[in-house]
Structure formats: structure tokens, C-alpha cells
C-alpha atoms as a PDB file:
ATOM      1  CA  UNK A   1     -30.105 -37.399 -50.608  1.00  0.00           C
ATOM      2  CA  UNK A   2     -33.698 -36.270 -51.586  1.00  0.00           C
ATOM      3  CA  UNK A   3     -36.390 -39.295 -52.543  1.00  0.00           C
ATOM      4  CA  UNK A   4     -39.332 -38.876 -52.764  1.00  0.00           C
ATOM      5  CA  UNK A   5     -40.810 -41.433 -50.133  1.00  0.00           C
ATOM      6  CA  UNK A   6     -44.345 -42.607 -49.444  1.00  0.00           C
ATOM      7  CA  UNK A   7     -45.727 -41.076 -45.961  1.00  0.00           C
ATOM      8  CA  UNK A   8     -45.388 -44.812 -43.967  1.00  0.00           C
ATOM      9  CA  UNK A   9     -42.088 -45.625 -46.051  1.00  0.00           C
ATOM     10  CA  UNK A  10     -40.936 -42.131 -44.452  1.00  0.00           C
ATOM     11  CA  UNK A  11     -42.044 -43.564 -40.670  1.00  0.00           C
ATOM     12  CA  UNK A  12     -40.398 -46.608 -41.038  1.00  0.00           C
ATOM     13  CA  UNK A  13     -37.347 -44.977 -42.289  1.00  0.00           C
ATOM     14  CA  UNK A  14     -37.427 -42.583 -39.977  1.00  0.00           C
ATOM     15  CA  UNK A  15     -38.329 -45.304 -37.076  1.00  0.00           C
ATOM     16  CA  UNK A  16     -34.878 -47.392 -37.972  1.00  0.00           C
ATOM     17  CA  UNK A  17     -32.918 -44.302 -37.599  1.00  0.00           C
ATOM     18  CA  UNK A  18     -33.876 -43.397 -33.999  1.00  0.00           C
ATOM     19  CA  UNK A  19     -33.510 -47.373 -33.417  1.00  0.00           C
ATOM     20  CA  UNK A  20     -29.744 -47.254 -34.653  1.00  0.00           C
ATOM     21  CA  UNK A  21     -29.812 -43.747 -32.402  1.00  0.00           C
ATOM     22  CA  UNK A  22     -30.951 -45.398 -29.625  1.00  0.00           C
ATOM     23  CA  UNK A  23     -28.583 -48.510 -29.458  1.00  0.00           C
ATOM     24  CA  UNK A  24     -25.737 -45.893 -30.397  1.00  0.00           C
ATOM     25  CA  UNK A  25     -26.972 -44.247 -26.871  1.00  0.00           C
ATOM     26  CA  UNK A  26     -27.479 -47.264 -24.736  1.00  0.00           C
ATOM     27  CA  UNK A  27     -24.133 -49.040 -25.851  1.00  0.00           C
ATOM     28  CA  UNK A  28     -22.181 -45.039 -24.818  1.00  0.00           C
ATOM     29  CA  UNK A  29     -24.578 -45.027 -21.609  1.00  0.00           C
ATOM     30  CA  UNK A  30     -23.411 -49.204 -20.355  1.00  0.00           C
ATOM     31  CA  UNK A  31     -19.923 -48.107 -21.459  1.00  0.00           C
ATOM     32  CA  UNK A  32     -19.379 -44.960 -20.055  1.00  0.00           C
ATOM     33  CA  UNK A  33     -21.107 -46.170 -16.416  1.00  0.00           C
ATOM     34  CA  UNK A  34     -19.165 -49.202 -16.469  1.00  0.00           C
ATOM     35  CA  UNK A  35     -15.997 -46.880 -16.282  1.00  0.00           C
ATOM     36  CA  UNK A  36     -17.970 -45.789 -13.250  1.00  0.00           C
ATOM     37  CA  UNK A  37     -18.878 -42.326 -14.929  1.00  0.00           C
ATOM     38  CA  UNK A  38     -22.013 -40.672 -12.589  1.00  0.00           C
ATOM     39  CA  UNK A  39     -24.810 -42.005 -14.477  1.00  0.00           C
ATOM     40  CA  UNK A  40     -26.608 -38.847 -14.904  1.00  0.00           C
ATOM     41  CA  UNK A  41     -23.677 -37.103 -16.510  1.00  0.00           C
ATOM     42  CA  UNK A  42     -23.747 -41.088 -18.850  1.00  0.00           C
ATOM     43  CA  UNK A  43     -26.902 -40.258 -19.695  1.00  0.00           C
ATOM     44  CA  UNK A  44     -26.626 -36.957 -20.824  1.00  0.00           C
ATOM     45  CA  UNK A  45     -23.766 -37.913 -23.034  1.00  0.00           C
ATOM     46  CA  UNK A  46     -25.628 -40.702 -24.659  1.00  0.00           C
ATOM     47  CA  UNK A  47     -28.638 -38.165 -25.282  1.00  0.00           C
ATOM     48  CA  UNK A  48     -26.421 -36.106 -27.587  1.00  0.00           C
ATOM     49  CA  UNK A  49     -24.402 -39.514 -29.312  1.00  0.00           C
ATOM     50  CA  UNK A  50     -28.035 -39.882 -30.033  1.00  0.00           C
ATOM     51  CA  UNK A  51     -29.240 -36.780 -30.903  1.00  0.00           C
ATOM     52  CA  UNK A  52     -26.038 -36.333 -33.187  1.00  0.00           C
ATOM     53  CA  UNK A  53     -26.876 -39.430 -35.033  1.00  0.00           C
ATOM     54  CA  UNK A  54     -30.416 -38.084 -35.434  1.00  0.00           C
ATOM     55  CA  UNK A  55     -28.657 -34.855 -36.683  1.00  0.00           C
ATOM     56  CA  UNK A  56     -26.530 -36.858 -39.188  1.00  0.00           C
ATOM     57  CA  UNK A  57     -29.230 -38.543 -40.976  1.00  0.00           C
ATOM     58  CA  UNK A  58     -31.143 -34.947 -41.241  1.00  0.00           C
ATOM     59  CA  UNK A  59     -28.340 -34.075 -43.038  1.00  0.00           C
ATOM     60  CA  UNK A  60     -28.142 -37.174 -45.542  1.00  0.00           C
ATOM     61  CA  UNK A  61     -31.502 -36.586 -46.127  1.00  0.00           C
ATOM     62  CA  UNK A  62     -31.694 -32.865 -46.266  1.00  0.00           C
ATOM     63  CA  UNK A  63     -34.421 -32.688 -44.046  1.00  0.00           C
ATOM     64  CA  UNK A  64     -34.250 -31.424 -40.078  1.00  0.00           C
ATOM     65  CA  UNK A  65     -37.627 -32.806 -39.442  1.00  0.00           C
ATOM     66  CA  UNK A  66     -35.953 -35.888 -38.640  1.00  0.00           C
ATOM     67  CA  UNK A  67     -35.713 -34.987 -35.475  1.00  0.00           C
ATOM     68  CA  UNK A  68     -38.641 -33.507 -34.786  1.00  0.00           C
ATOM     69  CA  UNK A  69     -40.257 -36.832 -32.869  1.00  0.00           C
ATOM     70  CA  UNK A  70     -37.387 -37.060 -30.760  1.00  0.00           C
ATOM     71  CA  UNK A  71     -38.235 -34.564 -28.315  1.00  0.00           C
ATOM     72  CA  UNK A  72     -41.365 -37.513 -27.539  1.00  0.00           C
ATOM     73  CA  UNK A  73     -39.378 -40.230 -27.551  1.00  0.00           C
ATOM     74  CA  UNK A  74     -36.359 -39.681 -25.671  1.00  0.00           C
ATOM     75  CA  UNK A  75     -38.163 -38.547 -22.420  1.00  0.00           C
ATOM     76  CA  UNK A  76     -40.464 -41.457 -21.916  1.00  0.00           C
ATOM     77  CA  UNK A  77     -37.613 -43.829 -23.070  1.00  0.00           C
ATOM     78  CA  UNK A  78     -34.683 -42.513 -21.322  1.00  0.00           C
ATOM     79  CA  UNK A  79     -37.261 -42.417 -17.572  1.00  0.00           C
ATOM     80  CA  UNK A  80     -38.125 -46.233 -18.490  1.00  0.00           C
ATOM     81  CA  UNK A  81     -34.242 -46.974 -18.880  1.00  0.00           C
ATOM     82  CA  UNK A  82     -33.299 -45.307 -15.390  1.00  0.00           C
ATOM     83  CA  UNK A  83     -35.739 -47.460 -13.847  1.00  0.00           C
ATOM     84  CA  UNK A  84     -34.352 -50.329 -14.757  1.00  0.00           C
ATOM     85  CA  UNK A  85     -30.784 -49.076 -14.437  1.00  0.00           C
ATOM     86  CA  UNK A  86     -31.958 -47.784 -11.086  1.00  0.00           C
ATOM     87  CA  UNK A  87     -33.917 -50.851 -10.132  1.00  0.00           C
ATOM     88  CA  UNK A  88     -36.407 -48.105  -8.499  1.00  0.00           C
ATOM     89  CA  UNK A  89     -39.970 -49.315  -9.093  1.00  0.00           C
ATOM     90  CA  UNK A  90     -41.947 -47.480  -6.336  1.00  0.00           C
ATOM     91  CA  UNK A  91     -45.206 -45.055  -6.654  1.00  0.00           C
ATOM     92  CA  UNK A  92     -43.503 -42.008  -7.450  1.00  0.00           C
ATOM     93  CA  UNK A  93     -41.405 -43.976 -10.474  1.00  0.00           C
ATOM     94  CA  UNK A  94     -44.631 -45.600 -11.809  1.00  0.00           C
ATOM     95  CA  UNK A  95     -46.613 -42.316 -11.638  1.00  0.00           C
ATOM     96  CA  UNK A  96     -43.911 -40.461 -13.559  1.00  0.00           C
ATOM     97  CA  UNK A  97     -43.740 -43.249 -16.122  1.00  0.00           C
ATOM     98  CA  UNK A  98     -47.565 -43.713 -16.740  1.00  0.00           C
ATOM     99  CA  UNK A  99     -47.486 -39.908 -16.940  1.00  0.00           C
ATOM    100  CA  UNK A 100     -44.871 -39.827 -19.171  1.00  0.00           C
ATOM    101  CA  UNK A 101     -46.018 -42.404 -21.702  1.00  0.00           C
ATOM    102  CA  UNK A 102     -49.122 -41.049 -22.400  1.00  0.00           C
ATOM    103  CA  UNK A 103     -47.769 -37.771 -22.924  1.00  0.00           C
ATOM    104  CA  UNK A 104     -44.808 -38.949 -25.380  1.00  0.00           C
ATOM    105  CA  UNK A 105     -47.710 -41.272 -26.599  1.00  0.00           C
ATOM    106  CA  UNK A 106     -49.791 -38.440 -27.778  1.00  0.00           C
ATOM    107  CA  UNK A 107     -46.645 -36.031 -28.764  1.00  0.00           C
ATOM    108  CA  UNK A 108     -45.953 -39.018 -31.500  1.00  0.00           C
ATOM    109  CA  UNK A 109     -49.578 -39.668 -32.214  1.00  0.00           C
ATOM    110  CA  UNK A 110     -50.001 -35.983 -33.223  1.00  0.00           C
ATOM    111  CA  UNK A 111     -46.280 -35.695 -35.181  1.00  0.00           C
ATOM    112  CA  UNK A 112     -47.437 -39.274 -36.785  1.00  0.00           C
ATOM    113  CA  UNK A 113     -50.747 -37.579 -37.944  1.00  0.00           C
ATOM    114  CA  UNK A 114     -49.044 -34.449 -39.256  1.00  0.00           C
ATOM    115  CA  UNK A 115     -46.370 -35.603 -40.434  1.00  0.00           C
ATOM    116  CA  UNK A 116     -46.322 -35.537 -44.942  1.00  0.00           C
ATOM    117  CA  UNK A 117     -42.770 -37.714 -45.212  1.00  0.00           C
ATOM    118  CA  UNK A 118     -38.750 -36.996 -46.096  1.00  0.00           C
ATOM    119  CA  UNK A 119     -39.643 -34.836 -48.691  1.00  0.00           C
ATOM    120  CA  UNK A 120     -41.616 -32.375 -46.343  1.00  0.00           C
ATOM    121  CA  UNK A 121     -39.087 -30.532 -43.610  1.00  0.00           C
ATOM    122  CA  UNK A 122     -40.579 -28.167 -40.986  1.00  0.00           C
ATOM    123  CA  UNK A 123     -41.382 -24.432 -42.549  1.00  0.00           C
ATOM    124  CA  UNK A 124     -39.229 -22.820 -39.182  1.00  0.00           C
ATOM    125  CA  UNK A 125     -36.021 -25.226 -40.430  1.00  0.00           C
ATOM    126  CA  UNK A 126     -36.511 -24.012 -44.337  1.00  0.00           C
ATOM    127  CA  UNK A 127     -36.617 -19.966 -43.014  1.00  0.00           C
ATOM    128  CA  UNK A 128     -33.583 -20.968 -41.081  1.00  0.00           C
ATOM    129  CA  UNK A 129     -32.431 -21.912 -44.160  1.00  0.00           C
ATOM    130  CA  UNK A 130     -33.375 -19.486 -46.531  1.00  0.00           C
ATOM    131  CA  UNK A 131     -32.193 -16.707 -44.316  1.00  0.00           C
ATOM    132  CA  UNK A 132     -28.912 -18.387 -42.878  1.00  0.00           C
ATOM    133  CA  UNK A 133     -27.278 -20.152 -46.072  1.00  0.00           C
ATOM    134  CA  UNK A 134     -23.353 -19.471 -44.554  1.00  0.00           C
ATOM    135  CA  UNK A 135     -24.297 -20.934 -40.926  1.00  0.00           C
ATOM    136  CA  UNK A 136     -27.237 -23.163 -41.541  1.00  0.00           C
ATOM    137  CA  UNK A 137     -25.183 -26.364 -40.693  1.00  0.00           C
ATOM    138  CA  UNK A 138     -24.515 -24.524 -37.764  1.00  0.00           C
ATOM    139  CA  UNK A 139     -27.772 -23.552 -37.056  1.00  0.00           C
ATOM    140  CA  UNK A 140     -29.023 -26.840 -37.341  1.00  0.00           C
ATOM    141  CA  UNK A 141     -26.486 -28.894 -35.338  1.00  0.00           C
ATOM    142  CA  UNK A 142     -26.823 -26.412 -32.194  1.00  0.00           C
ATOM    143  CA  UNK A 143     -29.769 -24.632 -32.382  1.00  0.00           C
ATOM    144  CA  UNK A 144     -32.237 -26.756 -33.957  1.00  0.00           C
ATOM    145  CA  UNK A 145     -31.260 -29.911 -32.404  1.00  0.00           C
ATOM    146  CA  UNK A 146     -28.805 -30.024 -29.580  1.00  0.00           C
ATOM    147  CA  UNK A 147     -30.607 -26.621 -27.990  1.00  0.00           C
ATOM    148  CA  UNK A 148     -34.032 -28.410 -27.734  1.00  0.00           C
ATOM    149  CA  UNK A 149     -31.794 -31.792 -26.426  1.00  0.00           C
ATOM    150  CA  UNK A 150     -30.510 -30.154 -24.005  1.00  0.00           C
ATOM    151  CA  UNK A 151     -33.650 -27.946 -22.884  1.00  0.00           C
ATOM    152  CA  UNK A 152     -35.468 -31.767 -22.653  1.00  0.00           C
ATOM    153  CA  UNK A 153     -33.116 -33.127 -20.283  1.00  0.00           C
ATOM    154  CA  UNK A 154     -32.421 -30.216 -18.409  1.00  0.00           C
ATOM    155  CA  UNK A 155     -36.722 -30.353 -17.739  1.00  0.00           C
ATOM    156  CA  UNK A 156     -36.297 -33.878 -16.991  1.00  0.00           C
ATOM    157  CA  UNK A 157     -33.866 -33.582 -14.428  1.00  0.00           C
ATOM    158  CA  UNK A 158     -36.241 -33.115 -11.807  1.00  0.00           C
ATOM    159  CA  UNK A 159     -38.389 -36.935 -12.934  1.00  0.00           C
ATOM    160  CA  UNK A 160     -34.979 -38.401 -12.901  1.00  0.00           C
ATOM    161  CA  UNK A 161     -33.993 -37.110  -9.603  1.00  0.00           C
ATOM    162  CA  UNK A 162     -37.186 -38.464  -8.251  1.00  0.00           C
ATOM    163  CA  UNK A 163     -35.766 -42.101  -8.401  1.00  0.00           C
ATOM    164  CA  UNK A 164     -33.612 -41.828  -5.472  1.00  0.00           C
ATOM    165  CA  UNK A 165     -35.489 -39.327  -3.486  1.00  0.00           C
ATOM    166  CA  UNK A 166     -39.106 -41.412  -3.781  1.00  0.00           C
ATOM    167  CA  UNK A 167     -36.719 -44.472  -2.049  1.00  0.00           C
ATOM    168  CA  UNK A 168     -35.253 -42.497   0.455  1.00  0.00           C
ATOM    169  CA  UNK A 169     -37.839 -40.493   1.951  1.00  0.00           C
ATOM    170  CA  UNK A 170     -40.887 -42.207   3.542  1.00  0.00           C
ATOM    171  CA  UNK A 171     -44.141 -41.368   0.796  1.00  0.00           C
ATOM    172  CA  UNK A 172     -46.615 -42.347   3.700  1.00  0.00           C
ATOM    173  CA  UNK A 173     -46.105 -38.191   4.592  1.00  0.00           C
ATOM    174  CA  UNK A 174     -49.666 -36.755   3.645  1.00  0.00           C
ATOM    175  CA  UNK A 175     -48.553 -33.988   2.547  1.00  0.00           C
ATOM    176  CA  UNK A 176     -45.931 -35.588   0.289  1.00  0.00           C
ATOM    177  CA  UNK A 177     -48.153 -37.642  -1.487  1.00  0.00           C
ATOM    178  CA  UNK A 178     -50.593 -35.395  -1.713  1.00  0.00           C
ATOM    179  CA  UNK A 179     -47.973 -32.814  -3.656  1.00  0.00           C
ATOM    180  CA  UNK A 180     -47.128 -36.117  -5.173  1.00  0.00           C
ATOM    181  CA  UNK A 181     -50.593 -36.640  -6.830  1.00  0.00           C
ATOM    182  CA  UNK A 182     -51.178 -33.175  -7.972  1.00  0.00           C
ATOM    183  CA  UNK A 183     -48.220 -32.698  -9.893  1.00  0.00           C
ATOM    184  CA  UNK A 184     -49.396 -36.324 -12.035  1.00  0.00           C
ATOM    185  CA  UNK A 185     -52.883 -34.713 -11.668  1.00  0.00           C
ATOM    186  CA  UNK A 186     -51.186 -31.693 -13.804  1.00  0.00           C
ATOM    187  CA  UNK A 187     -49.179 -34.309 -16.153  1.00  0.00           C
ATOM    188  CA  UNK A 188     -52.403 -35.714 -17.068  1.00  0.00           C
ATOM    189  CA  UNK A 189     -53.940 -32.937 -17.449  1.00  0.00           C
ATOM    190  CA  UNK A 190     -51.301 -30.991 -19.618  1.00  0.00           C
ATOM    191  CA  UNK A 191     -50.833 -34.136 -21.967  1.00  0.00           C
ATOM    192  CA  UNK A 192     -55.261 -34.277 -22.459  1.00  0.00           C
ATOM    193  CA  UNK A 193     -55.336 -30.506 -23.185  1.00  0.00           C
ATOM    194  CA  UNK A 194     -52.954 -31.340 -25.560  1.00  0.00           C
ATOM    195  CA  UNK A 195     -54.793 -33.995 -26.789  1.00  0.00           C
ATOM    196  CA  UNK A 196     -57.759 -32.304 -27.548  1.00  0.00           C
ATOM    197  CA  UNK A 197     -56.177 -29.339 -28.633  1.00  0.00           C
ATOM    198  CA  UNK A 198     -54.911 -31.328 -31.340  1.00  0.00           C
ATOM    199  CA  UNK A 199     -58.379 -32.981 -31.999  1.00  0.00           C
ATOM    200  CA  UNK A 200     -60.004 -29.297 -32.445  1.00  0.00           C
ATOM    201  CA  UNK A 201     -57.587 -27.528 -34.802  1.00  0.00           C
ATOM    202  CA  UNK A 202     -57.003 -30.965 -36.885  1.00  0.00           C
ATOM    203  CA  UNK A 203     -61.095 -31.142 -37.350  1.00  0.00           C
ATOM    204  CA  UNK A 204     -61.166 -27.494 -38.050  1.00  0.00           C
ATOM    205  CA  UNK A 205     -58.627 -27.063 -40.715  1.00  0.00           C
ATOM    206  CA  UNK A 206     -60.126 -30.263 -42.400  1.00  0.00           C
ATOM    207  CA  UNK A 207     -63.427 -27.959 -42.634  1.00  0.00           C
ATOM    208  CA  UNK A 208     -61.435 -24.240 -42.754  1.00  0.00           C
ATOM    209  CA  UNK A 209     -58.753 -24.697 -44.995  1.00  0.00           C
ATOM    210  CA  UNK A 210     -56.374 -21.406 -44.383  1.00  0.00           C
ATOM    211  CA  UNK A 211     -58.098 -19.844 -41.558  1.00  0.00           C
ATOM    212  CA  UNK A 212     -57.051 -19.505 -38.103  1.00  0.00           C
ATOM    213  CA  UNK A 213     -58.579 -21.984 -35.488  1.00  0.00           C
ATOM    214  CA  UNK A 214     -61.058 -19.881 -32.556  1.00  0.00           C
ATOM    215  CA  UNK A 215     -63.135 -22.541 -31.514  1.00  0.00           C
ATOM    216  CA  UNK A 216     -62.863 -25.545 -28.573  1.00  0.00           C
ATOM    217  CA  UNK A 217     -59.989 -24.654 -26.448  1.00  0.00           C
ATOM    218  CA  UNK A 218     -58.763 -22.555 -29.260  1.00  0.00           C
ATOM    219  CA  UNK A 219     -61.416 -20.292 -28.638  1.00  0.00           C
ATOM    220  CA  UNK A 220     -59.900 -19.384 -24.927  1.00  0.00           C
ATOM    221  CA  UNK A 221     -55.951 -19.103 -26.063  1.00  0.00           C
ATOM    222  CA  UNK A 222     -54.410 -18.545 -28.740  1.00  0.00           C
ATOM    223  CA  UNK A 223     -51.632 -22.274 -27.870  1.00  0.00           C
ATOM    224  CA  UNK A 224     -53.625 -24.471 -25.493  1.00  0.00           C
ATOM    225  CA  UNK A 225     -51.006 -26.917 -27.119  1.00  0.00           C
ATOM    226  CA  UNK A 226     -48.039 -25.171 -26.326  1.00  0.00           C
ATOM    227  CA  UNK A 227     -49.677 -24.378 -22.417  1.00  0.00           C
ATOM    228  CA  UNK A 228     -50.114 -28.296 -22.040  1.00  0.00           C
ATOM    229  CA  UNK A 229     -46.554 -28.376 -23.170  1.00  0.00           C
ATOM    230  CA  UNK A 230     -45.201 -26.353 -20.498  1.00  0.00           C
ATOM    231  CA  UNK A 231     -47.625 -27.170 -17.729  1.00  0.00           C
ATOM    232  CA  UNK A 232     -46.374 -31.097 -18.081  1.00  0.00           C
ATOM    233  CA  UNK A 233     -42.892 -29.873 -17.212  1.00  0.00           C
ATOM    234  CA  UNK A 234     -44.311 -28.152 -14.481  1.00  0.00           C
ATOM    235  CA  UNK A 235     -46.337 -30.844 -13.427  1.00  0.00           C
ATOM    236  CA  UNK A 236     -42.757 -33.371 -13.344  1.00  0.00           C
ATOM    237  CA  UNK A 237     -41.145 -30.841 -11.370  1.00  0.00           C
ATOM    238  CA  UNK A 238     -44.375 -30.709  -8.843  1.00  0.00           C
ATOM    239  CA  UNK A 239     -43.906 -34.573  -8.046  1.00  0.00           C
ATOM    240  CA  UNK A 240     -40.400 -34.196  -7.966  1.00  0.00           C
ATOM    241  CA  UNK A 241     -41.112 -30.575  -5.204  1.00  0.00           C
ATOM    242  CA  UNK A 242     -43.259 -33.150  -2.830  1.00  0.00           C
ATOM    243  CA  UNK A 243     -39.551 -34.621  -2.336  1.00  0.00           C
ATOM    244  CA  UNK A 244     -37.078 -32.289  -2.856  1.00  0.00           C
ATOM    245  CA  UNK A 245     -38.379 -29.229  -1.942  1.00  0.00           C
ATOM    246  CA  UNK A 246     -37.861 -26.117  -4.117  1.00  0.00           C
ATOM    247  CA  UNK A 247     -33.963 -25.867  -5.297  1.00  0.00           C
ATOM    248  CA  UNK A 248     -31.944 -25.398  -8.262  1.00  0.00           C
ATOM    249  CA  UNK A 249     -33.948 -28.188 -10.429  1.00  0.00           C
ATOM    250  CA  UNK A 250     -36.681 -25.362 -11.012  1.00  0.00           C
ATOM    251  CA  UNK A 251     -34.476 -24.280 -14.026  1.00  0.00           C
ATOM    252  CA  UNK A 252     -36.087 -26.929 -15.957  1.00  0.00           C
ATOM    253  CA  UNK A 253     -39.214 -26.129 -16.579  1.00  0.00           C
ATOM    254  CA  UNK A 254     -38.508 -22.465 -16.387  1.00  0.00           C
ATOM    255  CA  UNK A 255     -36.021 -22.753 -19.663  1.00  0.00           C
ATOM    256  CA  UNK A 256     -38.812 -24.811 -21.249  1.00  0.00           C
ATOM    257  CA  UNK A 257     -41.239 -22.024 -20.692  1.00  0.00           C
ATOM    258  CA  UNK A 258     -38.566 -19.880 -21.675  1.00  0.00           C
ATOM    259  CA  UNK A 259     -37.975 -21.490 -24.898  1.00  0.00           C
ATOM    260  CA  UNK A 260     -41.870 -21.458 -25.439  1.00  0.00           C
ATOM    261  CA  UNK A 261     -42.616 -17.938 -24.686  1.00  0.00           C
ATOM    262  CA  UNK A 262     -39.243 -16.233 -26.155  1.00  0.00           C
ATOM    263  CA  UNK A 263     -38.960 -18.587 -29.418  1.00  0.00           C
ATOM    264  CA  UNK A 264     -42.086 -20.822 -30.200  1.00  0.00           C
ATOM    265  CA  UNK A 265     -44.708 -18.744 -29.423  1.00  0.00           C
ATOM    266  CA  UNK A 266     -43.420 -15.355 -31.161  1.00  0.00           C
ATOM    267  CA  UNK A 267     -42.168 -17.517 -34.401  1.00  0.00           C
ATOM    268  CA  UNK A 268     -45.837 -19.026 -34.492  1.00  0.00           C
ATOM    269  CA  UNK A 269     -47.456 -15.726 -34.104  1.00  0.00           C
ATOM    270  CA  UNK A 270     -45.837 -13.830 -37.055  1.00  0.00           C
ATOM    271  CA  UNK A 271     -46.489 -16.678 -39.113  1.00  0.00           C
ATOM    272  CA  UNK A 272     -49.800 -16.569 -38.322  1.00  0.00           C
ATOM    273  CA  UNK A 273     -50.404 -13.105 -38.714  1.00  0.00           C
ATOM    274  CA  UNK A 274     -48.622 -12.598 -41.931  1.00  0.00           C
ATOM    275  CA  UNK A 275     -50.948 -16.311 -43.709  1.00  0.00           C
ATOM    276  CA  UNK A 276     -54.275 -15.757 -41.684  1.00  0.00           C
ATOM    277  CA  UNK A 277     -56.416 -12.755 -42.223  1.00  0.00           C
ATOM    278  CA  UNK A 278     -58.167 -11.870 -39.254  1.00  0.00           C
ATOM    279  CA  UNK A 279     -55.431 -13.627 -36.518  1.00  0.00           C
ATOM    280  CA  UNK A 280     -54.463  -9.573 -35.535  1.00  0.00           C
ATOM    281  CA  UNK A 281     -57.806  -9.050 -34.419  1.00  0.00           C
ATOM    282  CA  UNK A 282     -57.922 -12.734 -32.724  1.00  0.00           C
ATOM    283  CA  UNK A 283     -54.803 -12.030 -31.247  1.00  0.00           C
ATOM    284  CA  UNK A 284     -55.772  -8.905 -29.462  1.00  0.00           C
ATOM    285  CA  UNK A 285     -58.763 -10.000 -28.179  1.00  0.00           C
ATOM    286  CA  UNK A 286     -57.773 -14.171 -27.059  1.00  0.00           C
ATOM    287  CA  UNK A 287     -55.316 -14.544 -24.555  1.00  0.00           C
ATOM    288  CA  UNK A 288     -51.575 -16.451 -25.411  1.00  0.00           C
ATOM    289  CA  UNK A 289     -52.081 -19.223 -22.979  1.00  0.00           C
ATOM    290  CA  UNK A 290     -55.260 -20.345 -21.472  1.00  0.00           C
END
């Protein structure tokens, strides 16, 4: 199904799918605990119901970019939900949910901004497939949608398991809460680098149509939106470290940074080199990340 659909007609299309995804998730996740599945595993199942439903749409539509504002909702949804399944309201909880609203506040903002409507998909999801005809479906299903799912929750582990450490331990340990505050110190942070990251390069292609942005925080790295990215990930797992210690939850944000520096960055980069002239010279002399 291909219409061609007004830019706010696209939104609001695109916002009643990811309501029917959600319901589809929260009915699975009330279901599935109520046959006393472990909650986390509930909620991991109800993140792909979700993300599948997401998934099916892109395919009516013929258009991945569907999904692309899920990776900003789900997070600051799905930490909102397990307080109130949780009933855990206490500093830690509120920190990470402040945190995490005004990053998956400005993630939406900036998709919102960019976004041109259904008849626009992504230019990484129409090489995928250009190149892949046979296994696109394929492709698309795991790769471009259930990989990134699954990435997401993986890096929210560590927020999630925050809930029942932040009520068993005692936060009135200095040294706790002072870990505590510096990894929503980073959160901030990470989210307003992104923030005015996206301010720079939005104002500068309005005025530089087809060049490369090198000025603001774009003069200093070459993805001060894709650092902010992976230092908020960081920064979740740095509250959830001032309980928890250091253990197996540091996979999180390591795969996101993973994902970043092995996929993201290098897909950006050729694209960049081979539509702006002068990003080779840019590029040697700018670091990646700030």
C-alpha cells in the first residue's frame, strides 16, 4: 500500500499504529505475568508482539521507517510501565524516568522534525533493499527491526534492574548517591548534546544545502549525535553501577556502542564521503566522537 500522505496525516497514522502496538504489548505483558511468567522475560516478549506489529504495518505500507520512532518510545514508556507494575517510586526510579523522558522527548522531537511522511522510507532501508531483493523481508524483520529491539532492551536492562536494587539497598550511602547523580548528570548531558547537535546541523543545512556540517559541536566530531547516543546508555548503566556494582549488565551499553561504532557510524561515513565533497579531508582531520 503506497499513498501519498500529507507529513501530519503520516504522524497521526503512524501515531495509531504504535497505539494498537502498544495495547497489543500491554494486554501480552498483564497476560503473560498473570500466568506468573518473570516479568522481565513478560516484558521482553511484549517488546517484540510490539515491535512485530510495528514491523507488519512497515510492510503494508512499504515503508521500514515506521519504526524508526520506536527506538524513543519504547524505552521511556516501557521504564514508566515497570514503575507502576513495580509500585517502585523512589529517587533512583524518578531520576531514571525524568532522564529518560527528556531523552525519548528529544529522540521524537528530532524524528518528528525530520521526518517527510509514508511516502519517504530511510535511504539505509532502500540500499538494503536495492542490494538484498531475495532476503529483504528478511532483512527487515531481523535486522532492521528486531536487532535494534533487542539491542534497546538489552541497554535498558540495567534502568530496569534499578527498581529493585534502589529499594533494597539504603541510597543514604554517599558514595552511592553520589555514583547515583553522575550517571543522571551523564543522561542529561548525553540527551542536550544531542539536542543541540540536532539544532546545529538542522540550521546549517537550511543555509548549506549539500555540504557537510563542521561547525558547533560538529566542528569537534564528526557524530556528537551518535556520542550523546551512546553516552546516555552509559550514563543508565552508571546509576544502575552505584547499586549493583560492575557485572554482567555492562553488555548493554557495550552492544549499543557496538552497534554504533561497527554499523551506524561506518554506514554514515561512506555515505558521506561518496555525496559531500570535502568530508575525506574533514574526516581525517575531526575526530569520530567528541
Amino acid at each position: 500500500m503506497k499513498r501519498d500522505y500529507s507529513k501530519w496525516s503520516s504522524i497521526a497514522l503512524i501515531t495509531a499504529i504504535y497505539v494498537l502496538a502498544g495495547v497489543a504489548g500491554i494486554l501480552l505483558f498483564k497476560s503473560l505475568t498473570t500466568m506468573a511468567m518473570h516479568p522481565m522475560g513478560a516484558l521482553l516478549l511484549a517488546d517484540v508482539l510490539a515491535t512485530i506489529v510495528v514491523w507488519f504495518f512497515g510492510l503494508i505500507y512499504k515503508n521500514v521507517s515506521v519504526y524508526d520512532p520506536y527506538w524513543s518510545v519504547f524505552p521511556p514508556v516501557a521504564f514508566l510501565i515497570w514503575a507502576f507494575y513495580t509500585g517502585m517510586w523512589t529517587l533512583p526510579v524518578v531520576l531514571l524516568l525524568v532522564a529518560s523522558w527528556y531523552w525519548g522527548w528529544r529522540l521524537t522531537r528530532n524524528w518528528a522534525l525530520t521526518f517527510k511522511g509514508m511516502a519517504h522510507e530511510d535511504w539505509r532501508y532502500t540500499k538494503y533493499r536495492s542490494l538484498h531483493p531475495a532476503l529483504f523481508h528478511l532483512i527487515n524483520l531481523f535486522g532492521l527491526n528486531m536487532m535494534p529491539t533487542l539491542v534497546v532492551f538489552g541497554a535498558m536492562l540495567p534502568g530496569l534492574q534499578l527498581y529493585q536494587l534502589s529499594a533494597a539497598l539504603m541510597i543514604n550511602n554517599p558514595l552511592c548517591l553520589a555514583i547515583l547523580i553522575l550517571g543522571f548528570i551523564v543522561c542529561i548531558s548525553s540527551a542536550t548534546i544531542q539536542l543541540i547537535a540536532d539544532k546545529q546541523i538542522h540550521d546549517f543545512r537550511a543555509a548549506n544545502p549539500g555540504k557537510y556540517c563542521n561547525v558547533g559541536l560538529w566542528k569537534h566530531g564528526r557524530h556528537p549525535n551518535y556520542f550523546g547516543e551512546m553516552s546516555f546508555w552509559w550514563g543508565i548503566w552508571i546509576m544502575y553501577a552505584a547499586f549493583g556494582g560492575i557485572d554482567w549488565f555492562i553488555c548493554g551499553p557495550i552492544a549499543m556502542s557496538a552497534m554504533f561504532l561497527g554499523i551506524s557510524i561506518p554506514l554514515m561515513e561512506k555515505r558521506q564521503l561518496q555525496n559531500k565533497p570535502g568530508y575525506a579531508d574533514y574526516r581525517k582531520q575531526t575526530r569520530m566522537l567528541i
